[in-house]
N, C-alpha and C. Protein backbone atom coordinates (compact mmCIF):
# COMPACT_ATOMS: atom_id res chain seq x y z
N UNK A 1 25.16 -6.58 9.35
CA UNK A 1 23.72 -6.45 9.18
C UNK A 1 23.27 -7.14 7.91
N UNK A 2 21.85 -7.83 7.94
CA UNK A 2 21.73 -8.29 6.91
C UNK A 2 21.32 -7.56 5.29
N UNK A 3 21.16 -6.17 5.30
CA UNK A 3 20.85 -5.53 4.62
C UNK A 3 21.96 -4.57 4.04
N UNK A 4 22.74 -4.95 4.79
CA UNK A 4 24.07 -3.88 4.17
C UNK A 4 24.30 -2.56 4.46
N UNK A 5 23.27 -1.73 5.12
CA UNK A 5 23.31 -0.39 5.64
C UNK A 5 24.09 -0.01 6.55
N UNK A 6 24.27 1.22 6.96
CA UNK A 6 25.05 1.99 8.11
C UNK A 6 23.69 1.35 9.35
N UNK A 7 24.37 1.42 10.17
CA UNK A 7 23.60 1.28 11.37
C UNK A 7 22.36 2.33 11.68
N UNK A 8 22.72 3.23 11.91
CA UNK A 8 21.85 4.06 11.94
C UNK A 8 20.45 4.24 10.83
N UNK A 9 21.46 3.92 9.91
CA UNK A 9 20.00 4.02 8.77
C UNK A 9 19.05 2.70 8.72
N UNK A 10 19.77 1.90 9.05
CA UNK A 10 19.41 0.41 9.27
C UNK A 10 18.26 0.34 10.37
N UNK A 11 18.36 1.11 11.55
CA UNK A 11 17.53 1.17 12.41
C UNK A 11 16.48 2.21 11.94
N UNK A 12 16.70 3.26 11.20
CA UNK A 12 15.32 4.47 10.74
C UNK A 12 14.71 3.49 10.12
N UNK A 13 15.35 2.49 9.33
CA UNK A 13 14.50 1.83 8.26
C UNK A 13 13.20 1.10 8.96
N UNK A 14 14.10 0.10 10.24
CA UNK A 14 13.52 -0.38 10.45
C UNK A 14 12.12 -0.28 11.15
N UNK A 15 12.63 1.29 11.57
CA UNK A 15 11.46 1.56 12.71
C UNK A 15 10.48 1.77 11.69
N UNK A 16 10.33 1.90 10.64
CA UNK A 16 9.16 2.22 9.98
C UNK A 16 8.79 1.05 9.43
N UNK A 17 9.42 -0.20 9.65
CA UNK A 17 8.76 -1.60 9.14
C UNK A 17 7.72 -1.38 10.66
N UNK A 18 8.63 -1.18 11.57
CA UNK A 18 8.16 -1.48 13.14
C UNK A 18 6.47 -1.04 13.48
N UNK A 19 6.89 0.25 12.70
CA UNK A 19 5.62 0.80 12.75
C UNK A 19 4.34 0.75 12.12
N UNK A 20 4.97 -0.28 11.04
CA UNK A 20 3.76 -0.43 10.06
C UNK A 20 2.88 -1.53 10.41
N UNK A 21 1.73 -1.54 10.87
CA UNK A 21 1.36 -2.98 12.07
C UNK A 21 0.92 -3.67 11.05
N UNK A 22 0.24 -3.36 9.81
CA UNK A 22 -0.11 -4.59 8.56
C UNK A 22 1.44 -5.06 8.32
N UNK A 23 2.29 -4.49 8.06
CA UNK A 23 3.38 -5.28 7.83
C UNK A 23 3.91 -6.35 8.72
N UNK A 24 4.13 -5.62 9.78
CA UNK A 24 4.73 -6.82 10.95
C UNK A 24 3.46 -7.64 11.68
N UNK A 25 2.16 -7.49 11.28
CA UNK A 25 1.69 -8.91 11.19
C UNK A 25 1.83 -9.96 10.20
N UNK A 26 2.34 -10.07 9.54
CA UNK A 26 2.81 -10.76 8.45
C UNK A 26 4.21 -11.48 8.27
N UNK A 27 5.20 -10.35 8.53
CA UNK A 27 6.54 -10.54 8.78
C UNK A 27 7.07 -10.50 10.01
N UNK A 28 7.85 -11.60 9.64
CA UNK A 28 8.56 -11.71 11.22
C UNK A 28 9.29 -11.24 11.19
N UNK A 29 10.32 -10.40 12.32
CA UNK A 29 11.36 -9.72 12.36
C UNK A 29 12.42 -10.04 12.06
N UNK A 30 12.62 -11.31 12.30
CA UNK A 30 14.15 -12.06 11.81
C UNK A 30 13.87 -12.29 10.40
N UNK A 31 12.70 -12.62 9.46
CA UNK A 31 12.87 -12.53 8.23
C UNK A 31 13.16 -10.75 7.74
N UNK A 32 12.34 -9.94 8.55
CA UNK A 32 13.61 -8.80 7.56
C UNK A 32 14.83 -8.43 7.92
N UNK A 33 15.12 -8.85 9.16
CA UNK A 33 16.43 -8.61 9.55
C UNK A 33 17.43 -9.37 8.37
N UNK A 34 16.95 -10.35 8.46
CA UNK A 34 18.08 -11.42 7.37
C UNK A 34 17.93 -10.98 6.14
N UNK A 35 17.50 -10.23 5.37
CA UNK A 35 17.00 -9.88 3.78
C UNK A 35 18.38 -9.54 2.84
N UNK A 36 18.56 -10.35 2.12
CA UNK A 36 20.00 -9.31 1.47
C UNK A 36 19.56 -9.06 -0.13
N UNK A 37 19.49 -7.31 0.04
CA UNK A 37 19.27 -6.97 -0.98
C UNK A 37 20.08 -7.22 -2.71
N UNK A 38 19.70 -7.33 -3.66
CA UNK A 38 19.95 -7.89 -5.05
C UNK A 38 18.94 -6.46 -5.91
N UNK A 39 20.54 -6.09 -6.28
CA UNK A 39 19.56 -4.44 -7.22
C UNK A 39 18.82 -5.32 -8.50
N UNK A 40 17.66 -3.87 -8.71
CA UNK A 40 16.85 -4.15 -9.46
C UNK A 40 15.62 -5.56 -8.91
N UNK A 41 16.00 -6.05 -7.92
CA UNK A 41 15.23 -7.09 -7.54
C UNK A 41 14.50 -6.66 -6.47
N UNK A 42 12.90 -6.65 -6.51
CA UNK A 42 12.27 -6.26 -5.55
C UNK A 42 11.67 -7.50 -4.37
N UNK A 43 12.27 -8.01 -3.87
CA UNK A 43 12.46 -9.21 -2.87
C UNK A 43 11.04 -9.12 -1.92
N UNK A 44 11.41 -7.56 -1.46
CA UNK A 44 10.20 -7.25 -0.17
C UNK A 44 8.92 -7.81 -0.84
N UNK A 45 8.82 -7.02 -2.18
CA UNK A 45 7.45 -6.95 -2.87
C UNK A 45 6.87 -8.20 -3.16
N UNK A 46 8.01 -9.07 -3.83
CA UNK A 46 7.23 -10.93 -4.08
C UNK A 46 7.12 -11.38 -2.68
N UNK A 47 7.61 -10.65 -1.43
CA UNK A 47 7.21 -11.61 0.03
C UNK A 47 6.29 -10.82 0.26
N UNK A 48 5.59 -9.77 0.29
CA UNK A 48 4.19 -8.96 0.49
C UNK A 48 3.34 -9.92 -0.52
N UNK A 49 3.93 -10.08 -1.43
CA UNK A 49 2.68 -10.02 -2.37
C UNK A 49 2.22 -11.65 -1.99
N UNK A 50 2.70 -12.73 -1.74
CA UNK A 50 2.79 -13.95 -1.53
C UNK A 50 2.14 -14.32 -0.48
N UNK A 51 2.24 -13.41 0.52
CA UNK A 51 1.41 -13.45 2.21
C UNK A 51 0.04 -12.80 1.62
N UNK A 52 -0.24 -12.19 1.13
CA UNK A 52 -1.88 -11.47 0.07
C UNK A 52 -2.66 -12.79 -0.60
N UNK A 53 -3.46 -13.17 0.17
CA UNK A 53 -4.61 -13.40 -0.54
C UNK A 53 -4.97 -13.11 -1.45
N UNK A 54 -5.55 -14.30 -2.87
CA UNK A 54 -5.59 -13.92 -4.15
C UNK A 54 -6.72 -12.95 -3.75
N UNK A 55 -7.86 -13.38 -2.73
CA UNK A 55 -8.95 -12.25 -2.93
C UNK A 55 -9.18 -11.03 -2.58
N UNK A 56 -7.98 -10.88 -2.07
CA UNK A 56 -8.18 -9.21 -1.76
C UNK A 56 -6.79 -8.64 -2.82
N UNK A 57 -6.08 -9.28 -3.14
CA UNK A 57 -5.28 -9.26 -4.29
C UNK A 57 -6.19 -8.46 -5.78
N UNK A 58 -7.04 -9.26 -5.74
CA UNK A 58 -7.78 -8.92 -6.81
C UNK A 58 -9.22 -8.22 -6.77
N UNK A 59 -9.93 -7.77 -5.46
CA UNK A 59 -10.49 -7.01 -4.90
C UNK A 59 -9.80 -5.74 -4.57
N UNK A 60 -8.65 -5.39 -4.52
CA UNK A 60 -7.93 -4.03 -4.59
C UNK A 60 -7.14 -3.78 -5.71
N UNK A 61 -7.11 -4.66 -7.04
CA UNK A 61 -6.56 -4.28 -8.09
C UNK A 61 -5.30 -4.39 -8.19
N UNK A 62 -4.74 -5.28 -7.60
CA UNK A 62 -3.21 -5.09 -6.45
C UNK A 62 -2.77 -6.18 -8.00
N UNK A 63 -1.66 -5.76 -8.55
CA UNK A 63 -0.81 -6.79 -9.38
C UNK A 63 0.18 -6.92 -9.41
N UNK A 64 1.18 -7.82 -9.63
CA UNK A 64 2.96 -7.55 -9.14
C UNK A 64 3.51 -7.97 -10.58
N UNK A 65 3.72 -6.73 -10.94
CA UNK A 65 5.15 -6.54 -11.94
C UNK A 65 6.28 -6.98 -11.95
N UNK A 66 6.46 -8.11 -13.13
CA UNK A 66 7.75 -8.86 -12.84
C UNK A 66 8.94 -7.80 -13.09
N UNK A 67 9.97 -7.99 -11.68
CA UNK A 67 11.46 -7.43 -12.65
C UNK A 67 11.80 -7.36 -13.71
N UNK A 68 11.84 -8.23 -14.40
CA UNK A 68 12.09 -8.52 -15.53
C UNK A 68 10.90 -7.58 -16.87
N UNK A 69 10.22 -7.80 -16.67
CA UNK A 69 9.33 -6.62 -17.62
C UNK A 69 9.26 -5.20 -17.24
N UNK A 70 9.43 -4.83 -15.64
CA UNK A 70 9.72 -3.37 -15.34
C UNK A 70 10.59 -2.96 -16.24
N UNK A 71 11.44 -3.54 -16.25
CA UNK A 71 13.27 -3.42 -16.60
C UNK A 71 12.97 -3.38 -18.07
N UNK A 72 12.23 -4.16 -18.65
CA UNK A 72 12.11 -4.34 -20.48
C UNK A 72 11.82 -2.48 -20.77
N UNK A 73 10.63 -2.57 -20.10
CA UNK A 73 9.38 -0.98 -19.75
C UNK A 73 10.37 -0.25 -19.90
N UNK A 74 11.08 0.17 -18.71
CA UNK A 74 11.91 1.41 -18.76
C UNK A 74 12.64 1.95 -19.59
N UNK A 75 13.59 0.54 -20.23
CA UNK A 75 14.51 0.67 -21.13
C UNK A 75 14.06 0.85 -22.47
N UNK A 76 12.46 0.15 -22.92
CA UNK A 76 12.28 0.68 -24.31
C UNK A 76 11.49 1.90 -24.23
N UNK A 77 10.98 2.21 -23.10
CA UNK A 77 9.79 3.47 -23.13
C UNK A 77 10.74 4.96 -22.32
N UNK A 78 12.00 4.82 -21.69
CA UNK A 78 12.23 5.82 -21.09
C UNK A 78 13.95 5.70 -21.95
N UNK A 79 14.17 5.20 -23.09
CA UNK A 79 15.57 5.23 -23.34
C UNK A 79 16.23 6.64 -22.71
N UNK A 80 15.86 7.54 -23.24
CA UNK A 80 16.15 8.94 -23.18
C UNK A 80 16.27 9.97 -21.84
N UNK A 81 15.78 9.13 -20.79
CA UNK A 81 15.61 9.94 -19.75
C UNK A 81 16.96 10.63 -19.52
N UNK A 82 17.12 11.62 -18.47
CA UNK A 82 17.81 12.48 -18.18
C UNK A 82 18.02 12.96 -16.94
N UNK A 83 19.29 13.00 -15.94
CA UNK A 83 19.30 13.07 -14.37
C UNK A 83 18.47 14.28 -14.23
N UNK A 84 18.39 15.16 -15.12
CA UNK A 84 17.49 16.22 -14.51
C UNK A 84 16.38 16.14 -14.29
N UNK A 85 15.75 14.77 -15.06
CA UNK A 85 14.41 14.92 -15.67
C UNK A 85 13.54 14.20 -13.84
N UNK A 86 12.02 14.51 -13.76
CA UNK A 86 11.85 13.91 -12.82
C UNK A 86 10.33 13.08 -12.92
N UNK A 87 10.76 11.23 -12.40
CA UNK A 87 10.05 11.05 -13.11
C UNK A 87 8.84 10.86 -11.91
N UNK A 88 7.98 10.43 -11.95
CA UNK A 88 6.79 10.01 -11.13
C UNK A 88 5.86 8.73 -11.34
N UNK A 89 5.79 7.81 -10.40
CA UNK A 89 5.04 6.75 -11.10
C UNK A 89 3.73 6.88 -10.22
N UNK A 90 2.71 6.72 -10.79
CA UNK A 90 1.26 7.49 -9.98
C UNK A 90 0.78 5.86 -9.28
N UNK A 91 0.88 4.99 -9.57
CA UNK A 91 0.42 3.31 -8.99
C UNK A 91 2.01 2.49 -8.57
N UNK A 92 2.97 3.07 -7.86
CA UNK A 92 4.24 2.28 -7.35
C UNK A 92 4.04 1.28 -6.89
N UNK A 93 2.96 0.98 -6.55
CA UNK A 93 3.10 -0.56 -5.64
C UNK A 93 4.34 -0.17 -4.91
N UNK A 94 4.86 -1.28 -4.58
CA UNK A 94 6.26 -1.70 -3.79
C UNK A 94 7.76 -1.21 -4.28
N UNK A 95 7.34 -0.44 -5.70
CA UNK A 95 8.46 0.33 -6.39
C UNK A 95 9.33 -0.60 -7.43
N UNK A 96 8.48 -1.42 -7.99
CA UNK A 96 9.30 -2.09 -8.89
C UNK A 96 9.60 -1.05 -10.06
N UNK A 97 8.89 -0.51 -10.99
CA UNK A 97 9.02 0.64 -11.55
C UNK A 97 10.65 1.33 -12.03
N UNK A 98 10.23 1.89 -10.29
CA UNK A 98 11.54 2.96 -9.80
C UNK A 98 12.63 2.45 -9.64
N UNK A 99 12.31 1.06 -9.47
CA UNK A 99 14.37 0.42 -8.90
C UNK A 99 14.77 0.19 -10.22
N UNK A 100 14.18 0.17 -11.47
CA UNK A 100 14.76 -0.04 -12.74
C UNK A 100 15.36 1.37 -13.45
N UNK A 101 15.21 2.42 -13.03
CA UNK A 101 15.32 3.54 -13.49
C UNK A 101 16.49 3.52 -13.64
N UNK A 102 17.71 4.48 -14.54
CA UNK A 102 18.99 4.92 -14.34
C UNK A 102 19.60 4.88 -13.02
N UNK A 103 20.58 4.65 -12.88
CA UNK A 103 21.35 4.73 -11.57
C UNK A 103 22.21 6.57 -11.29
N UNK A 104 21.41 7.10 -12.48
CA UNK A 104 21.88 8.27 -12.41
C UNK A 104 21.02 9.36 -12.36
N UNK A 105 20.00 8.67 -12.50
CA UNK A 105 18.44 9.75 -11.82
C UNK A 105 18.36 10.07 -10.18
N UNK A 106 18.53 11.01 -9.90
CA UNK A 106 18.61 10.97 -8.17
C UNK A 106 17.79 10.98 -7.21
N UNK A 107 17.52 10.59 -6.36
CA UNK A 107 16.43 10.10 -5.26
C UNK A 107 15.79 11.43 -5.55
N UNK A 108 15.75 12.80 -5.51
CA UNK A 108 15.14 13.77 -5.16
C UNK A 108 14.06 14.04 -6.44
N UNK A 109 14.63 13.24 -7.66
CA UNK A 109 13.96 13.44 -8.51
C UNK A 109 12.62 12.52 -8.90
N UNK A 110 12.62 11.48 -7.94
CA UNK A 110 11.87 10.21 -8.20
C UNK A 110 10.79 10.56 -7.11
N UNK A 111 9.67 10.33 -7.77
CA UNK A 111 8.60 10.19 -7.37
C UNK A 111 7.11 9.64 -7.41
N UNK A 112 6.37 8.67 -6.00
CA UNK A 112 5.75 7.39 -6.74
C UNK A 112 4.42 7.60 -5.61
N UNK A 113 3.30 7.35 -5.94
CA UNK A 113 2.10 7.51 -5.02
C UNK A 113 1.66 5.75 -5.42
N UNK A 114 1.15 5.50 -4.14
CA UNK A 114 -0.30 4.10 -3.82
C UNK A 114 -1.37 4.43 -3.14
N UNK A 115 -2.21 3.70 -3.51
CA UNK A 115 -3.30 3.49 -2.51
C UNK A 115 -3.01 2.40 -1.18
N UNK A 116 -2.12 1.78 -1.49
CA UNK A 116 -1.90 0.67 -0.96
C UNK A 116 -0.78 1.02 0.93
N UNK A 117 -0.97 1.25 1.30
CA UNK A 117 0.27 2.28 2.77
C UNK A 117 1.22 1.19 2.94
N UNK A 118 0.92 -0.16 3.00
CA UNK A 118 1.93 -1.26 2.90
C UNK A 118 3.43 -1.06 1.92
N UNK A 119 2.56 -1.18 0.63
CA UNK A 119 3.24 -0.93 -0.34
C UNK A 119 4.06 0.23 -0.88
N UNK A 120 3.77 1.41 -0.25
CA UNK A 120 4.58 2.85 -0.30
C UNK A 120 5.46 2.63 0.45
N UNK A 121 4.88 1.80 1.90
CA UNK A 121 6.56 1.50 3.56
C UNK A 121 7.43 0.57 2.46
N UNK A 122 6.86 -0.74 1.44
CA UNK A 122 7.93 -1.12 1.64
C UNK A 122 8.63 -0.76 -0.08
N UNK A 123 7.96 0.13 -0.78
CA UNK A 123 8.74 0.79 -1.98
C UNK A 123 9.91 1.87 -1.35
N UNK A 124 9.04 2.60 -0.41
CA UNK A 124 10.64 3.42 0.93
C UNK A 124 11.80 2.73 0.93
N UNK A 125 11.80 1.76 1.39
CA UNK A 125 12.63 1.08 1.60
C UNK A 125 13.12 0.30 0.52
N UNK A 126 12.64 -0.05 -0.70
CA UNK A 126 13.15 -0.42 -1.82
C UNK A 126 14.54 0.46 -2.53
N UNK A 127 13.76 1.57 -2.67
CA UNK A 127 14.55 2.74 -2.86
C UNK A 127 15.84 3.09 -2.00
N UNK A 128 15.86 3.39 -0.67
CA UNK A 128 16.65 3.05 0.43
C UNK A 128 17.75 2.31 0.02
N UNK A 129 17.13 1.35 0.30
CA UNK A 129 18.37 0.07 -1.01
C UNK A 129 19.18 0.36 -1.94
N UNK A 130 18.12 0.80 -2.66
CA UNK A 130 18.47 1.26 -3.91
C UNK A 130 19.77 2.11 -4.02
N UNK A 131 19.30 3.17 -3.59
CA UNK A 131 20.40 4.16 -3.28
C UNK A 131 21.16 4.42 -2.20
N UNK A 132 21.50 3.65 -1.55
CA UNK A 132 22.50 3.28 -0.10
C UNK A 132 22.30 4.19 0.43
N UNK A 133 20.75 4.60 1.05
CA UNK A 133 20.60 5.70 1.20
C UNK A 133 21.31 5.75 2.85
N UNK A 134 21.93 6.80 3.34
CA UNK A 134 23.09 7.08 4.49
C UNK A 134 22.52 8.01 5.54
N UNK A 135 21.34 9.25 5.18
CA UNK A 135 20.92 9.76 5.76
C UNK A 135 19.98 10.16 6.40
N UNK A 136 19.82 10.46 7.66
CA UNK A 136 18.02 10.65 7.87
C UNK A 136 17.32 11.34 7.12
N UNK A 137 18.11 12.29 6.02
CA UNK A 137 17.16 13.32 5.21
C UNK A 137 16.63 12.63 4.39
N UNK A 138 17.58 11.69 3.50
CA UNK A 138 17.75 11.09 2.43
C UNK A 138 16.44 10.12 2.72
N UNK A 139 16.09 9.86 4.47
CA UNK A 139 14.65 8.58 4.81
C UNK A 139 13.56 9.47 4.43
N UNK A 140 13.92 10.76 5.24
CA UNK A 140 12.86 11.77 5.24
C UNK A 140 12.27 12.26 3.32
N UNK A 141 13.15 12.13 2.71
CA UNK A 141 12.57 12.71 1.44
C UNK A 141 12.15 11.58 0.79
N UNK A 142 12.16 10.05 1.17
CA UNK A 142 11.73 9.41 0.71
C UNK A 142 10.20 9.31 1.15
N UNK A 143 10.10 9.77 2.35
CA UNK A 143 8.76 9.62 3.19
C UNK A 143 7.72 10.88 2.45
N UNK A 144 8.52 12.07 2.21
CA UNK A 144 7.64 13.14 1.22
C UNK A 144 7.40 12.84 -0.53
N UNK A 145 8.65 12.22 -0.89
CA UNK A 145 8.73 11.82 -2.59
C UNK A 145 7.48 10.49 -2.87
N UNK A 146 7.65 9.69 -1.85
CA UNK A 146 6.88 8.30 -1.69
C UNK A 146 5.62 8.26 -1.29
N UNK A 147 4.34 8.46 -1.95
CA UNK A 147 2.94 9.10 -1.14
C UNK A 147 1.78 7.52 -0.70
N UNK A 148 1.40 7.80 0.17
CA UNK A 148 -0.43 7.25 0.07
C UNK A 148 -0.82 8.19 -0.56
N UNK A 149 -1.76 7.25 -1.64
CA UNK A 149 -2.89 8.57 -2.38
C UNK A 149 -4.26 8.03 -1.45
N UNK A 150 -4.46 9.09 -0.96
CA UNK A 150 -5.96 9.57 -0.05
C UNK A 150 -6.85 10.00 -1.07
């Protein structure tokens, strides 16, 4: 598979690209089928953000955070964090943010809201990645941890 997952999880994932109809008008299926994830690198997010029109780009406030400065962010503003600690990012976009966090903060503790429903499906799945995630619970708590803000 091109994503590296268990099968099964590979297919939960996908059904929720499947289902997301702004997404898969945009993306073709064989481009996410083929995707090979690179930690800390949010891949999905520079191909969302690239198919976006500067004008609704900038009519929804929509901005894309380089890897590279998430990663600066975390490390000088969160040195200290702690697996217990839990963090929340209230504007995730696509989850650049969150994929920079410790590798020892645990999915249950991470938590990220958008306005954006695109951008929460494909921060889900960032995370997913992230944490090789294996189980349907592990999709499911990403689907409760990971919000649209209404």
């Amino acid at each position: 598979s091109g994503l590296g997952l268990e099968k099964e999880v590979e297919n939960s994932l996908y059904d929720v690209l499947i289902n997301d109809v702004d997404i898969m008008s945009t993306l073709q299926e064989s481009c996410i089928k083929n995707l090979i994830y690179t930690p800390g690198e949010d891949t999905l997010g520079l191909l969302y953000q690239s198919l976006c029109s500067m004008g609704d780009r900038k009519a929804s406030g929509s901005y894309y955070t380089s890897g590279k400065l998430a990663k600066q962010l975390v490390e000088n503003h969160l040195p200290a964090l702690q697996p217990h600690q839990t963090v929340f990012d209230p504007s995730c976009g696509t989850g650049i943010f969150l994929l920079q966090l410790p590798n020892d903060i645990p999915l249950q503790n991470i938590y990220g809201n958008d306005i954006n429903p695109t951008s929460v499906t494909l921060a889900r799945i960032n995370l997913a990645l992230k944490f090789h995630t294996t189980a349907v619970e592990e999709i499911e708590l990403l689907q409760k941890n990971i919000t649209v803000f209404t």
